[in-house]
N, C-alpha and C. Protein backbone atom coordinates (compact mmCIF):
# COMPACT_ATOMS: atom_id res chain seq x y z
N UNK A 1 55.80 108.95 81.10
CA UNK A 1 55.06 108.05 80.25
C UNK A 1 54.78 106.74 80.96
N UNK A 2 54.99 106.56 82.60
CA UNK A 2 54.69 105.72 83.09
C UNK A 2 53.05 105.68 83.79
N UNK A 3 52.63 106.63 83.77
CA UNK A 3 51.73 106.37 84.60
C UNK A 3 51.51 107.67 85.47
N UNK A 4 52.82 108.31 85.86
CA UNK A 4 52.95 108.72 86.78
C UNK A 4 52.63 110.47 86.58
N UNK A 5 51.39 111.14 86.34
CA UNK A 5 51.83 112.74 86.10
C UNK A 5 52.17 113.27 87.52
N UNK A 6 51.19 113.59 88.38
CA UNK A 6 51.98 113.97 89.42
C UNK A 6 53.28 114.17 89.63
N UNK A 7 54.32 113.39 89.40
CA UNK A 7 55.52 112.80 89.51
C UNK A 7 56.02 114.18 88.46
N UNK A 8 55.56 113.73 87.26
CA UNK A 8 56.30 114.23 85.77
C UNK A 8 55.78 115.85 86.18
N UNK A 9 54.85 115.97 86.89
CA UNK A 9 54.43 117.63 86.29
C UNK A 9 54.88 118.30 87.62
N UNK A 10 55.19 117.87 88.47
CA UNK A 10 56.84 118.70 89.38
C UNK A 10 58.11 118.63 88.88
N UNK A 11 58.23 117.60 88.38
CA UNK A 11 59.86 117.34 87.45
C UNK A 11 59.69 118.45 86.36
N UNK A 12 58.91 118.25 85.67
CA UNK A 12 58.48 119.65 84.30
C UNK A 12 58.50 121.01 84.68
N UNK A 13 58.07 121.67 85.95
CA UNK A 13 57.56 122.66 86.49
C UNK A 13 59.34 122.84 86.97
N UNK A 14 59.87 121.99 87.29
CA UNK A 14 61.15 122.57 88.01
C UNK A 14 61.96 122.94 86.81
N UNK A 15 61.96 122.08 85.98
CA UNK A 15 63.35 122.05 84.75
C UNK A 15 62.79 123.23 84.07
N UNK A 16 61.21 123.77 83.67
CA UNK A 16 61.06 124.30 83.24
C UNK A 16 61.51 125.91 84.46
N UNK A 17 61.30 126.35 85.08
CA UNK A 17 62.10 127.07 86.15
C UNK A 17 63.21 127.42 85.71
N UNK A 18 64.16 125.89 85.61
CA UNK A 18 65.71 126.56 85.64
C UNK A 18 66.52 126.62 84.93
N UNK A 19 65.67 125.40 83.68
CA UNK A 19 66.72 125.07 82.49
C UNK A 19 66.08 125.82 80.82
N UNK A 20 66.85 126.01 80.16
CA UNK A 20 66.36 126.08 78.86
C UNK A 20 66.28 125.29 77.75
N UNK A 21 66.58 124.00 78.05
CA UNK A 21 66.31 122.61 77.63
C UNK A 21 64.67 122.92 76.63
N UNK A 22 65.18 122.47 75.27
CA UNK A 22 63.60 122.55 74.70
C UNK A 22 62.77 121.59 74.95
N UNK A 23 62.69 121.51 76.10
CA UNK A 23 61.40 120.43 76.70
C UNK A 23 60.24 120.15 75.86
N UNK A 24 59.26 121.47 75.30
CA UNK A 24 58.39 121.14 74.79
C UNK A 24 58.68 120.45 73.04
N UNK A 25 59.63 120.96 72.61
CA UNK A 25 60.06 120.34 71.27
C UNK A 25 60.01 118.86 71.81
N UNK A 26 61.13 118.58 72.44
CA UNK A 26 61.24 116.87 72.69
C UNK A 26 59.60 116.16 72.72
N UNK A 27 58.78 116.60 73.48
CA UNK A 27 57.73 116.27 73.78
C UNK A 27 56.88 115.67 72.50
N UNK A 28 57.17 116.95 72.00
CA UNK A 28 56.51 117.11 70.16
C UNK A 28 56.73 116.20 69.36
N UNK A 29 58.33 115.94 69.86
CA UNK A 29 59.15 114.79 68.68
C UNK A 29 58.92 113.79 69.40
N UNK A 30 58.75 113.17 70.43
CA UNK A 30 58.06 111.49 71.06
C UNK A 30 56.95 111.88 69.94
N UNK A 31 55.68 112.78 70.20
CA UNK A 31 54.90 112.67 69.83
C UNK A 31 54.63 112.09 68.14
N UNK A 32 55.21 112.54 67.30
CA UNK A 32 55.58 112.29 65.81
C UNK A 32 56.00 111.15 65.42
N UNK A 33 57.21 110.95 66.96
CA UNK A 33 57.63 109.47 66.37
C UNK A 33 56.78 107.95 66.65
N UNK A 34 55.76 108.48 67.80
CA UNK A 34 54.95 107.48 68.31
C UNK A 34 54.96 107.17 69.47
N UNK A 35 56.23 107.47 70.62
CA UNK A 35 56.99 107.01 70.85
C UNK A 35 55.95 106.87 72.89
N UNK A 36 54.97 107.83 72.51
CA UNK A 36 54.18 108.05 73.50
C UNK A 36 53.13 106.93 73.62
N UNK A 37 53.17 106.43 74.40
CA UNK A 37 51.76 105.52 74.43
C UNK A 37 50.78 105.83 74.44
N UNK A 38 49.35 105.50 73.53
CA UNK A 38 47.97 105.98 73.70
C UNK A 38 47.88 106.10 74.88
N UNK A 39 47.77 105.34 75.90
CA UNK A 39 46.98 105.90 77.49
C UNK A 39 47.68 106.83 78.37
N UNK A 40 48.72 107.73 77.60
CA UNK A 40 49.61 108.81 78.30
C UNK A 40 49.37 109.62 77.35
N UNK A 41 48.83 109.91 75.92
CA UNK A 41 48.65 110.94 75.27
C UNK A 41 48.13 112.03 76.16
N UNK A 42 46.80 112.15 76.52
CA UNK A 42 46.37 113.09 77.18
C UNK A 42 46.69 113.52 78.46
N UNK A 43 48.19 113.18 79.22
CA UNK A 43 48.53 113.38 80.09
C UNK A 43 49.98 114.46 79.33
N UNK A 44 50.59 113.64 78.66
CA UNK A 44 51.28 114.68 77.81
C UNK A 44 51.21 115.71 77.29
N UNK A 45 50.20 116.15 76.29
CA UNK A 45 49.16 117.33 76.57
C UNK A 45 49.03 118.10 77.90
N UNK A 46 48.46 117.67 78.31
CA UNK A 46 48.61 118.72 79.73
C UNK A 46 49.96 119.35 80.37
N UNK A 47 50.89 118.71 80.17
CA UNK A 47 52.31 118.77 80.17
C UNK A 47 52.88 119.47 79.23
N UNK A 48 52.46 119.13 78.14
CA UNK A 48 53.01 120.52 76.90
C UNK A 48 52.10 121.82 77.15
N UNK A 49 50.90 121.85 77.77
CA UNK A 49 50.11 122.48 77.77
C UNK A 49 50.73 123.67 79.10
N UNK A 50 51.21 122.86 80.24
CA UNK A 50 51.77 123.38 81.18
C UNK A 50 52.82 124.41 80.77
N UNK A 51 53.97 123.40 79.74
CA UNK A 51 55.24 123.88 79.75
C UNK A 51 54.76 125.13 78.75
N UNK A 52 54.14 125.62 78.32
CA UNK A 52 53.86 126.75 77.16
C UNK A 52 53.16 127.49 77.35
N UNK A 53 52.92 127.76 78.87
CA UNK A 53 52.32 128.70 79.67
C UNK A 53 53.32 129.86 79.90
């Protein structure tokens, strides 16, 4: 949520690999609570979009 996808969507791609961590839930719940900043919404998306492949 910094700025950074590049960064986040190798970190995502790995955990998603090895862990069973409900990544995309958490994602969901920033999302609900707000907790995402407008100018990272649509980077997040792509990231939930990734992880639910």
């Amino acid at each position: 949520m910094q700025g950074r996808y590049n960064e986040a969507e190798a970190l995502f791609r790995q955990l998603k690999e090895k862990s069973d961590l409900p990544l995309l839930k958490d994602l969901e719940d920033f999302a609900k609570t707000g907790a995402i900043p407008k100018e990272r919404e649509a980077d997040v998306e792509r990231i939930k979009q990734m992880l639910s492949e």
